[in-house]
C-alpha atoms as a PDB file:
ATOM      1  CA  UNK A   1      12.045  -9.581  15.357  1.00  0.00           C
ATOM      2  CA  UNK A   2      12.871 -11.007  11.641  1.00  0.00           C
ATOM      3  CA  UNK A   3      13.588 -14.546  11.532  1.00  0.00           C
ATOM      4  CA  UNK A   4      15.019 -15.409   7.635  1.00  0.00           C
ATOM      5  CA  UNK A   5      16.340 -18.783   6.550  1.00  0.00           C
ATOM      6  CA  UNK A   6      18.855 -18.701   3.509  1.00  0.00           C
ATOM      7  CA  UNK A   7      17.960 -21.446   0.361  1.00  0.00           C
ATOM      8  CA  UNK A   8      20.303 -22.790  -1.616  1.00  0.00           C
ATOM      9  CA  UNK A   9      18.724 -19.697  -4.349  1.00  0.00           C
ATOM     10  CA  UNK A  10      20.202 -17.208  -1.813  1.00  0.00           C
ATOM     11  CA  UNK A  11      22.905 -18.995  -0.472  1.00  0.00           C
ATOM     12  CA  UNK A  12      26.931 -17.689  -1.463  1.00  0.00           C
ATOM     13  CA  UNK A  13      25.893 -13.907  -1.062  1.00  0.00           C
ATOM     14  CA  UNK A  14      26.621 -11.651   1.269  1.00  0.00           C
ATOM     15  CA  UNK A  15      24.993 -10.555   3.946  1.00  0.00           C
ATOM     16  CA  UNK A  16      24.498  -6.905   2.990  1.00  0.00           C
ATOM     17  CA  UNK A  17      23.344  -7.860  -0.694  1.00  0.00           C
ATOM     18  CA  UNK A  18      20.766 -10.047   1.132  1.00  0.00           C
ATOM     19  CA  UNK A  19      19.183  -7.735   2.791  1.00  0.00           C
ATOM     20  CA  UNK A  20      18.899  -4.964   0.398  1.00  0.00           C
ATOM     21  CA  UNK A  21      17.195  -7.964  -2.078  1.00  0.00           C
ATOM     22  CA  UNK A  22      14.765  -8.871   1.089  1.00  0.00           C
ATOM     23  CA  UNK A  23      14.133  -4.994   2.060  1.00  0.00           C
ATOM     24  CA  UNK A  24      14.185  -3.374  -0.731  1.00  0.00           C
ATOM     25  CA  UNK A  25      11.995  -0.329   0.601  1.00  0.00           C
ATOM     26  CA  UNK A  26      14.633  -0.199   3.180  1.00  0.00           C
ATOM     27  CA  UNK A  27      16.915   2.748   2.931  1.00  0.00           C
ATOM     28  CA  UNK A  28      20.708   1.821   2.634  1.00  0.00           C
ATOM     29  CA  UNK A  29      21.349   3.840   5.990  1.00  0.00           C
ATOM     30  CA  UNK A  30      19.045   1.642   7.723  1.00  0.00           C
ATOM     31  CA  UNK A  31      20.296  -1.780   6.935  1.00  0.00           C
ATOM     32  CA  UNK A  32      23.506  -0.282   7.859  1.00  0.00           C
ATOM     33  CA  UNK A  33      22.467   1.483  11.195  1.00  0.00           C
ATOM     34  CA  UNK A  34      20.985  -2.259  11.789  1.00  0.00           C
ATOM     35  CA  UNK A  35      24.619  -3.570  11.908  1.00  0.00           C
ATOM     36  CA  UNK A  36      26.233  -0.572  13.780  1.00  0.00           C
ATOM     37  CA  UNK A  37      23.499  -0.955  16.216  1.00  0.00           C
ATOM     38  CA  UNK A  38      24.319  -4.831  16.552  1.00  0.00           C
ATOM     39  CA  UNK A  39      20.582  -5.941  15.345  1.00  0.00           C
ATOM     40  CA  UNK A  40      21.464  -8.634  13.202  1.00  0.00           C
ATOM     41  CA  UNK A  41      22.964 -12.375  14.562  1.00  0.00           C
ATOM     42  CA  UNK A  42      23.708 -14.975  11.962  1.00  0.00           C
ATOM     43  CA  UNK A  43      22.962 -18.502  13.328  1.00  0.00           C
ATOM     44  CA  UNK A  44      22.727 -16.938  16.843  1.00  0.00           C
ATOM     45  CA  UNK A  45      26.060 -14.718  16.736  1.00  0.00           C
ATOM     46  CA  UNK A  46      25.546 -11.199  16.577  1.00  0.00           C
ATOM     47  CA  UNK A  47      28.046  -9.876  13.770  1.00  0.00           C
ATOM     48  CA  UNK A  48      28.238  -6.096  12.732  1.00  0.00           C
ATOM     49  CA  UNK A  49      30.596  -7.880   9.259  1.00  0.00           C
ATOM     50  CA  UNK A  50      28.431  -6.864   6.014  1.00  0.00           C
ATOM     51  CA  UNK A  51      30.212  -8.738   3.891  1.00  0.00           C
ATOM     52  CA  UNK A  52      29.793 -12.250   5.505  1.00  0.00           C
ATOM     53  CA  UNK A  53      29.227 -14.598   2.814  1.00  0.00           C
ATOM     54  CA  UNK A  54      26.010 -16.626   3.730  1.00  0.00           C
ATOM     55  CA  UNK A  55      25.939 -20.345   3.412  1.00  0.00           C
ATOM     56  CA  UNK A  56      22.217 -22.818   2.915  1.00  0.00           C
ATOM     57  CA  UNK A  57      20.194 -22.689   6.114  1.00  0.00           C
ATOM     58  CA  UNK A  58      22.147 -20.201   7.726  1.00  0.00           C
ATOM     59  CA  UNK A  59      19.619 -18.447  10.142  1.00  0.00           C
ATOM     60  CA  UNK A  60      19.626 -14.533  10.068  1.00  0.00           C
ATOM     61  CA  UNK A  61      17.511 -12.881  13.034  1.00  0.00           C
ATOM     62  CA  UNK A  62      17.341  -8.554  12.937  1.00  0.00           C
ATOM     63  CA  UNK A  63      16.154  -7.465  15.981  1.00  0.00           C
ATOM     64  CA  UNK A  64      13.786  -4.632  14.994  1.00  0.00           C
ATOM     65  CA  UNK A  65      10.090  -4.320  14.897  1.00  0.00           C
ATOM     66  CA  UNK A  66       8.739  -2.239  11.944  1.00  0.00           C
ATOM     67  CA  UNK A  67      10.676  -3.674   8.611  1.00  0.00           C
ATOM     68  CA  UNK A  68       8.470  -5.151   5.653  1.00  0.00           C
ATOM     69  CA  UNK A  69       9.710  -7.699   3.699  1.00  0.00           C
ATOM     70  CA  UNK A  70       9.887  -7.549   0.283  1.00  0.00           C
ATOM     71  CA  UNK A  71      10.738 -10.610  -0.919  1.00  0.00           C
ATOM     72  CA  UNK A  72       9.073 -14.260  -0.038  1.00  0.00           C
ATOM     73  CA  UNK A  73      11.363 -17.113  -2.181  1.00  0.00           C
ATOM     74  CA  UNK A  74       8.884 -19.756  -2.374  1.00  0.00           C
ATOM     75  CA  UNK A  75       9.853 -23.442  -3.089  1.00  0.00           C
ATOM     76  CA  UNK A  76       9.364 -24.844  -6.713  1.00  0.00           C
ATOM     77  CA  UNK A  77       6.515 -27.849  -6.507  1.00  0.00           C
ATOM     78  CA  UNK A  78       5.026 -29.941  -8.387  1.00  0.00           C
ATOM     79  CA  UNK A  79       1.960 -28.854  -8.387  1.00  0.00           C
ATOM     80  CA  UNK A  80       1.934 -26.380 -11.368  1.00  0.00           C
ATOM     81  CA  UNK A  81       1.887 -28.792 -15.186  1.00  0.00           C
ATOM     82  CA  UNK A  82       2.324 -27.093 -17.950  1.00  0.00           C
ATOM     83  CA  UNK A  83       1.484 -28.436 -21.294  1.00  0.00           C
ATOM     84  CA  UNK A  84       4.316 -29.063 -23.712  1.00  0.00           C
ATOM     85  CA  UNK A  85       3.639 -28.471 -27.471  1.00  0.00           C
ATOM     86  CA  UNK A  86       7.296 -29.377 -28.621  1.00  0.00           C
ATOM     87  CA  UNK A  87      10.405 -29.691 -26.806  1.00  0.00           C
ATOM     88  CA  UNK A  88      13.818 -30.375 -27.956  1.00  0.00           C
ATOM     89  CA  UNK A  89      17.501 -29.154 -27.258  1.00  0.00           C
ATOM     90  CA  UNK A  90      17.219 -26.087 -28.091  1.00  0.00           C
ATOM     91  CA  UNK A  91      13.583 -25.199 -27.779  1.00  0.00           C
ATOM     92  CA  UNK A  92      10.848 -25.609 -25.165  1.00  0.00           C
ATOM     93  CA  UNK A  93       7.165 -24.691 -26.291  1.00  0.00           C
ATOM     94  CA  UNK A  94       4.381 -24.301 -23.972  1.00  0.00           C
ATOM     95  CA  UNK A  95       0.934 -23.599 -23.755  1.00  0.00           C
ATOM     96  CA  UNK A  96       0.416 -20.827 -20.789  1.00  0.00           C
ATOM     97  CA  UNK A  97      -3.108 -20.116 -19.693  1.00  0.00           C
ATOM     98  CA  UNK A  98      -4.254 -16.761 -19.829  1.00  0.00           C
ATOM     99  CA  UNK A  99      -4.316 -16.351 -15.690  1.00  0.00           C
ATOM    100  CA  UNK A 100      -0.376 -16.932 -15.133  1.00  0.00           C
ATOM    101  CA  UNK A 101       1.742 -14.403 -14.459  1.00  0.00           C
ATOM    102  CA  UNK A 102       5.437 -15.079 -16.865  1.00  0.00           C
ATOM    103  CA  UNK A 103       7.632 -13.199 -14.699  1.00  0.00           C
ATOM    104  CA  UNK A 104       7.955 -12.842 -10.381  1.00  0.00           C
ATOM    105  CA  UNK A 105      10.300 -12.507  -8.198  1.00  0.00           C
ATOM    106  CA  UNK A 106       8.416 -15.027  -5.792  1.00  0.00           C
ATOM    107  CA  UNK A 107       5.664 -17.232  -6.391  1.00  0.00           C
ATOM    108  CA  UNK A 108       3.703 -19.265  -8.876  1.00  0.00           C
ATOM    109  CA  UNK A 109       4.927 -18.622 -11.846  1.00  0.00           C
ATOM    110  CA  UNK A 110       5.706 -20.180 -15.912  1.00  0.00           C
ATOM    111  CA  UNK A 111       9.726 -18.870 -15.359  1.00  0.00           C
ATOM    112  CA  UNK A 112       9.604 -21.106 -11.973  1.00  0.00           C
ATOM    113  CA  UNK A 113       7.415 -23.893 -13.365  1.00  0.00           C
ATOM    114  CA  UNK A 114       9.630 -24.129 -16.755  1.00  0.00           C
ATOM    115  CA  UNK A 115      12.909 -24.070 -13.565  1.00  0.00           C
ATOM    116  CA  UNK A 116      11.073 -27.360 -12.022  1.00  0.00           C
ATOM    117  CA  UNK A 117      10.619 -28.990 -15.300  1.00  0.00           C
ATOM    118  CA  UNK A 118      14.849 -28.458 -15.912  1.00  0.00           C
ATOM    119  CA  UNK A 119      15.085 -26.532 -18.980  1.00  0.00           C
ATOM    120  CA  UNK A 120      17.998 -24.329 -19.865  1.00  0.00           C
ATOM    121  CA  UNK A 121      17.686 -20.896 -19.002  1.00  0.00           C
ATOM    122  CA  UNK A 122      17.285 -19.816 -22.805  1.00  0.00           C
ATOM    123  CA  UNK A 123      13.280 -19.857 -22.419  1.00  0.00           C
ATOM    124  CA  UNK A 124      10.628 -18.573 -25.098  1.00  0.00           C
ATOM    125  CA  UNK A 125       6.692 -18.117 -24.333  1.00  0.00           C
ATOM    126  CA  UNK A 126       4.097 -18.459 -26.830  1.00  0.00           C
ATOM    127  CA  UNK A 127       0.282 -17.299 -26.252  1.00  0.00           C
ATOM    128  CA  UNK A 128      -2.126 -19.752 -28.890  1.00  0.00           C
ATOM    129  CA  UNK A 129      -5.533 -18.232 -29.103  1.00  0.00           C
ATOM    130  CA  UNK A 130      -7.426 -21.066 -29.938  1.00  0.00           C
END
């Protein structure tokens, strides 16, 4: 048994396009033979409608025992600074250690620390060797 909780990142989807983005090494055929099969309930309501559009803290329970989950969202904190060089409308400069990873789908991250800070999606990375 799967227990997933949508986020407000997830929320407004549908159901199907959910789990292909949490299962991705999931054949189609499966995820679909999971709803024929009547594995899946949606906040305790067992619905074989793929296109269900999913709302924040919906709960979505599959009823199987062998799937892997691909993908983890993780909550932005606080807990990751990052040190501004310059910062203006247009432009947000940062200096990014050598041990962060830019880009993930889940996780720590400069793309999800630059998201906490609440700059515009436009964002540029710099490495200064110093």
């Amino acid at each position: 048994m799967t227990n997933l909780t949508i986020t407000a990142n997830d929320a407004d989807q549908t159901l199907i396009n959910y789990l292909k983005k949490v299962f991705k090494t999931l054949p189609l055929s499966k995820i679909y033979r999971l709803f024929r099969t009547k594995k899946i309930r949606v906040n305790n309501k067992t619905t074989t409608y793929f296109k269900y559009r999913l709302q924040e803290n919906d709960l979505v329970v599959i009823y199987e025992s062998n799937l892997v989950v691909k993908y983890k969202p993780e909550k932005i904190t606080k807990e990751a600074p990052i040190e501004l060089f310059y910062e203006d409308d247009n432009f947000l400069i940062v200096n990014k250690d050598h041990n962060i990873v830019v880009h993930q789908p889940y996780g720590s991250c400069l793309d999800n620390m630059v998201k906490y800070y609440g700059f515009s999606p436009f964002m540029y990375y710099f490495n200064f060797i110093t």
